[in-house]
N, C-alpha and C. Protein backbone atom coordinates (compact mmCIF):
# COMPACT_ATOMS: atom_id res chain seq x y z
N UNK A 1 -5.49 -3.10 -24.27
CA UNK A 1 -5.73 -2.57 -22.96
C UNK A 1 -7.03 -1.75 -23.00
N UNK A 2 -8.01 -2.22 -22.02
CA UNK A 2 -8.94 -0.88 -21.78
C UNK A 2 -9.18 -0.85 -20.87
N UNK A 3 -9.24 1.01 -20.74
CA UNK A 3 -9.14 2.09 -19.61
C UNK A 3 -10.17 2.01 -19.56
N UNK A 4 -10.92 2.03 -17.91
CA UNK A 4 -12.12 2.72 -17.49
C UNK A 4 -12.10 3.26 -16.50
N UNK A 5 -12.46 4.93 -16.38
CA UNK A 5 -12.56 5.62 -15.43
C UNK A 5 -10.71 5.81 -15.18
N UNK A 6 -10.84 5.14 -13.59
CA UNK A 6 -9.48 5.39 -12.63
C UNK A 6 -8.49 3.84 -12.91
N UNK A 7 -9.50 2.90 -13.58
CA UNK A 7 -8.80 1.66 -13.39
C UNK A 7 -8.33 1.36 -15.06
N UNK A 8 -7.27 0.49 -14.81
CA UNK A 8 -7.14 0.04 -16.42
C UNK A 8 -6.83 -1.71 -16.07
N UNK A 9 -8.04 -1.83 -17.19
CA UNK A 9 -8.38 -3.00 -17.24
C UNK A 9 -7.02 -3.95 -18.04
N UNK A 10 -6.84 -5.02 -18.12
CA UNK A 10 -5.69 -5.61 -19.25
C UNK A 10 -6.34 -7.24 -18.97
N UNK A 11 -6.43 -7.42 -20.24
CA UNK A 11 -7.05 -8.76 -20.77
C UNK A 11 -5.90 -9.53 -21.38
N UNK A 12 -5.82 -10.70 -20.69
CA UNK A 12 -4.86 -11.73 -21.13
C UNK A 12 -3.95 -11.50 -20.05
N UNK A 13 -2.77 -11.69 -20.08
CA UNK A 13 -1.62 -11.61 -19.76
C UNK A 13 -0.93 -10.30 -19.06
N UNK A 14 -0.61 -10.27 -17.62
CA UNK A 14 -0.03 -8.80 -17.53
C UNK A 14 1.32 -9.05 -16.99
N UNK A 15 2.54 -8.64 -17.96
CA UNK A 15 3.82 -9.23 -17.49
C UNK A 15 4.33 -8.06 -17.09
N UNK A 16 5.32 -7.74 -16.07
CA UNK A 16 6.34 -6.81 -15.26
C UNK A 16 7.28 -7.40 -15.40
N UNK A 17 8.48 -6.51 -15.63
CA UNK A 17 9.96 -6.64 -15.56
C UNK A 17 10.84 -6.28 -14.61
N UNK A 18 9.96 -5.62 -13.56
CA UNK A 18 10.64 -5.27 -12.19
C UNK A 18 9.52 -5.71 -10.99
N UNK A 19 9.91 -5.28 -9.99
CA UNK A 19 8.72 -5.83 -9.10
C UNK A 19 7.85 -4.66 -8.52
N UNK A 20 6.91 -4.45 -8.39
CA UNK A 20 5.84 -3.44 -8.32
C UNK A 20 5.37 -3.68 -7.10
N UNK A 21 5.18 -2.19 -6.42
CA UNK A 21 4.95 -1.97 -4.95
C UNK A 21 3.03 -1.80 -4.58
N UNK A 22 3.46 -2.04 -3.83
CA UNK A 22 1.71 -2.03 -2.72
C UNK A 22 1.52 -1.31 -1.51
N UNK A 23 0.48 0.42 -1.33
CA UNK A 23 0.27 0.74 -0.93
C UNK A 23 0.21 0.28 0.67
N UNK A 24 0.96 0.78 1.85
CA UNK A 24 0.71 0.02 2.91
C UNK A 24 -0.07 -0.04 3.57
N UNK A 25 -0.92 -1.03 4.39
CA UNK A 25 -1.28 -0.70 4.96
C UNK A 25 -1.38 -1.29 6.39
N UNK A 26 -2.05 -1.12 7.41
CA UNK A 26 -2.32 -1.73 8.99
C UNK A 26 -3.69 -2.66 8.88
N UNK A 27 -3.72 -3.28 10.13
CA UNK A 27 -5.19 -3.92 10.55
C UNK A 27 -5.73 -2.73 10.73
N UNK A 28 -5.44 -2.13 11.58
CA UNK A 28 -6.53 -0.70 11.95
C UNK A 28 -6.98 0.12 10.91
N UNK A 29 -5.94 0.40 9.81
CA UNK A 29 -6.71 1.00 8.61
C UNK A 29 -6.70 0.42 7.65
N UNK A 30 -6.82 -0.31 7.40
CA UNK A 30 -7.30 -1.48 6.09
C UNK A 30 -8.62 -1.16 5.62
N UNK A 31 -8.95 -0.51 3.99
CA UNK A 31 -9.95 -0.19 3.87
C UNK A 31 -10.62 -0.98 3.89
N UNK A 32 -12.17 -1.39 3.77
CA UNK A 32 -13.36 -2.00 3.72
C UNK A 32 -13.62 -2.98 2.85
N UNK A 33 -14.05 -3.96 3.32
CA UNK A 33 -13.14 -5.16 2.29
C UNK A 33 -14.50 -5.61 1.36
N UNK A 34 -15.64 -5.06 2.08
CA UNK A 34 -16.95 -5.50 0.90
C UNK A 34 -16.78 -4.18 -0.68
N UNK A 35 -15.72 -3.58 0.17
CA UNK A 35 -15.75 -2.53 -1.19
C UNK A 35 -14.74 -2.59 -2.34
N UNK A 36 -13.47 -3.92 -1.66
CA UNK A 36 -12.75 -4.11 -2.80
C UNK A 36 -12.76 -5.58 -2.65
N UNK A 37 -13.77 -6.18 -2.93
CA UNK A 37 -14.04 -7.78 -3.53
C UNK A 37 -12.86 -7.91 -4.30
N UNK A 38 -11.72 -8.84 -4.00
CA UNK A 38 -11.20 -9.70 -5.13
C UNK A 38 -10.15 -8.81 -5.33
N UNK A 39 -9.89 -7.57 -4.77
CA UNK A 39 -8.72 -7.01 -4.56
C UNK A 39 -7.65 -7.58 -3.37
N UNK A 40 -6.08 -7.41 -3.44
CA UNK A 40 -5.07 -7.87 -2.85
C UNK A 40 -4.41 -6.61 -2.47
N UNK A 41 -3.86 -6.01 -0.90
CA UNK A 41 -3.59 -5.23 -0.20
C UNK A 41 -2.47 -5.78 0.50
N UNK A 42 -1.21 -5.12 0.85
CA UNK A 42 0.23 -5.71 1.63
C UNK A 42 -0.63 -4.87 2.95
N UNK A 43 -0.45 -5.40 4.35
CA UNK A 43 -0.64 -5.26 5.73
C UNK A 43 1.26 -5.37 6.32
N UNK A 44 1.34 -4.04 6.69
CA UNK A 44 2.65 -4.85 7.31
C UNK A 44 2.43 -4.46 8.92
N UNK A 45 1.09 -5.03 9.97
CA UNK A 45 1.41 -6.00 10.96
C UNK A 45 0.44 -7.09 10.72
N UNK A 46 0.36 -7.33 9.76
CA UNK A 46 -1.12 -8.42 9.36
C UNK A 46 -0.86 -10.21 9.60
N UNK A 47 0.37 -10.52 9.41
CA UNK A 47 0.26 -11.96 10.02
C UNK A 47 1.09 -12.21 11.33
N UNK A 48 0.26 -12.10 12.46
CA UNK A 48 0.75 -11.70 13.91
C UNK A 48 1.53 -11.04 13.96
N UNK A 49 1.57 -9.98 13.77
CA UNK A 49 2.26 -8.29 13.63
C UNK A 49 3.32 -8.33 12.42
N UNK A 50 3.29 -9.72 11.58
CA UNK A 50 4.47 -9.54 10.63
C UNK A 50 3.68 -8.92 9.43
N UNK A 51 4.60 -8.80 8.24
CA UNK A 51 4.25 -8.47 6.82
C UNK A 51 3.53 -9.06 6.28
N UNK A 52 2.69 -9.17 5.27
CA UNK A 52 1.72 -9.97 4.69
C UNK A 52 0.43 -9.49 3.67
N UNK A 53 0.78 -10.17 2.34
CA UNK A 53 -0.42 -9.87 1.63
C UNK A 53 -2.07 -10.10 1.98
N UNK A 54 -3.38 -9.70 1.62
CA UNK A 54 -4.02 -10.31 2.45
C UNK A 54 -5.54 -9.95 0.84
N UNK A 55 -6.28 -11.16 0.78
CA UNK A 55 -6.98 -10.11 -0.44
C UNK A 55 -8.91 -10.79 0.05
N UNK A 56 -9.23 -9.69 -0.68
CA UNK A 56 -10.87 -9.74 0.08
C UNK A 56 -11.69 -10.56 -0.33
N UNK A 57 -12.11 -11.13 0.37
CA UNK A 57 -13.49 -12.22 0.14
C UNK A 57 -14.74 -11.76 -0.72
N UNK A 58 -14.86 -10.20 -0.03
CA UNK A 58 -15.89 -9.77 -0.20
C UNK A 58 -16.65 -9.93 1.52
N UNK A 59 -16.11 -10.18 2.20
CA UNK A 59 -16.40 -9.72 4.19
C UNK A 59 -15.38 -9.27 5.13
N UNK A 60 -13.96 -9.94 4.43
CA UNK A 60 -13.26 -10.30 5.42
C UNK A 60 -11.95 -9.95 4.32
N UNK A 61 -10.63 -9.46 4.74
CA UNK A 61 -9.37 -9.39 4.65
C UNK A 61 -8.58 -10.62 4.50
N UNK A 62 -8.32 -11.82 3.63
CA UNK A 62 -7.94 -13.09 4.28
C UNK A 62 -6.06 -13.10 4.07
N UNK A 63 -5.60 -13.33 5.01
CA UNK A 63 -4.33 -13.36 5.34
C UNK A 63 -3.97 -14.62 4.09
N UNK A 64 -3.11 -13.85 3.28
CA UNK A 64 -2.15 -15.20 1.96
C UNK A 64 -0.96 -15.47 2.31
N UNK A 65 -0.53 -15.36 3.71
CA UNK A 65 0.89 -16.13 3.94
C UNK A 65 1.25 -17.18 3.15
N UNK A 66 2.22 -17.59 3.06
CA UNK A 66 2.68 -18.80 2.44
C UNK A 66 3.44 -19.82 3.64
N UNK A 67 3.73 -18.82 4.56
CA UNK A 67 4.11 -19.90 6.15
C UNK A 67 5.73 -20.02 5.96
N UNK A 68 5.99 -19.66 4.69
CA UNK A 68 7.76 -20.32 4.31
C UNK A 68 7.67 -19.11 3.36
N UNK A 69 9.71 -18.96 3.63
CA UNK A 69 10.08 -18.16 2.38
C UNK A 69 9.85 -18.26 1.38
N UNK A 70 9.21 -17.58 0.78
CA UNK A 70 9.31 -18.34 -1.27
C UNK A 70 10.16 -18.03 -1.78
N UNK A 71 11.27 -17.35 -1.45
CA UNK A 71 12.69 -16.99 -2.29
C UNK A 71 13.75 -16.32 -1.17
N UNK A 72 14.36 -17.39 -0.77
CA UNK A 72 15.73 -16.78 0.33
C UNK A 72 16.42 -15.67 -0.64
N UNK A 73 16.79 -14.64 -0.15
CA UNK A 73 18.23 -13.67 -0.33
C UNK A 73 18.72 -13.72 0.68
N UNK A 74 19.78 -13.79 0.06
CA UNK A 74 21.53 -14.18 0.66
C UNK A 74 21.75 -12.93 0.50
């Protein structure tokens, strides 16, 4: 693993054993997306007011719906 600064970098492989949360946020305050190139942000009114990951181009916020459940709970 290497640390730099605020971020920690991890080369190869990064596995979790639980599921890990994402700061929320809105369309209206969604930070600036030329400033986190290639970063991924949860919007929860972002795909026509629903929930939704969305990650930056480097101009633009792009909505990653998948359109379908990817895992029903019962």
């Amino acid at each position: 693993m290497i640390i730099r600064g605020p971020e920690t970098v991890i080369q190869g492989i990064a596995k979790c054993e639980n599921p890990f949360g994402l700061a929320q946020h809105t369309v209206a305050n969604a930070p600036d997306p030329v400033a986190f190139t290639g970063h991924v942000i949860f919007v929860s009114d972002g795909g026509a007011g629903s929930p939704t990951l969305a990650f930056s181009d480097g101009t633009d916020w792009i909505r990653a719906d998948l359109i379908t459940t990817a895992i029903a709970i019962v």
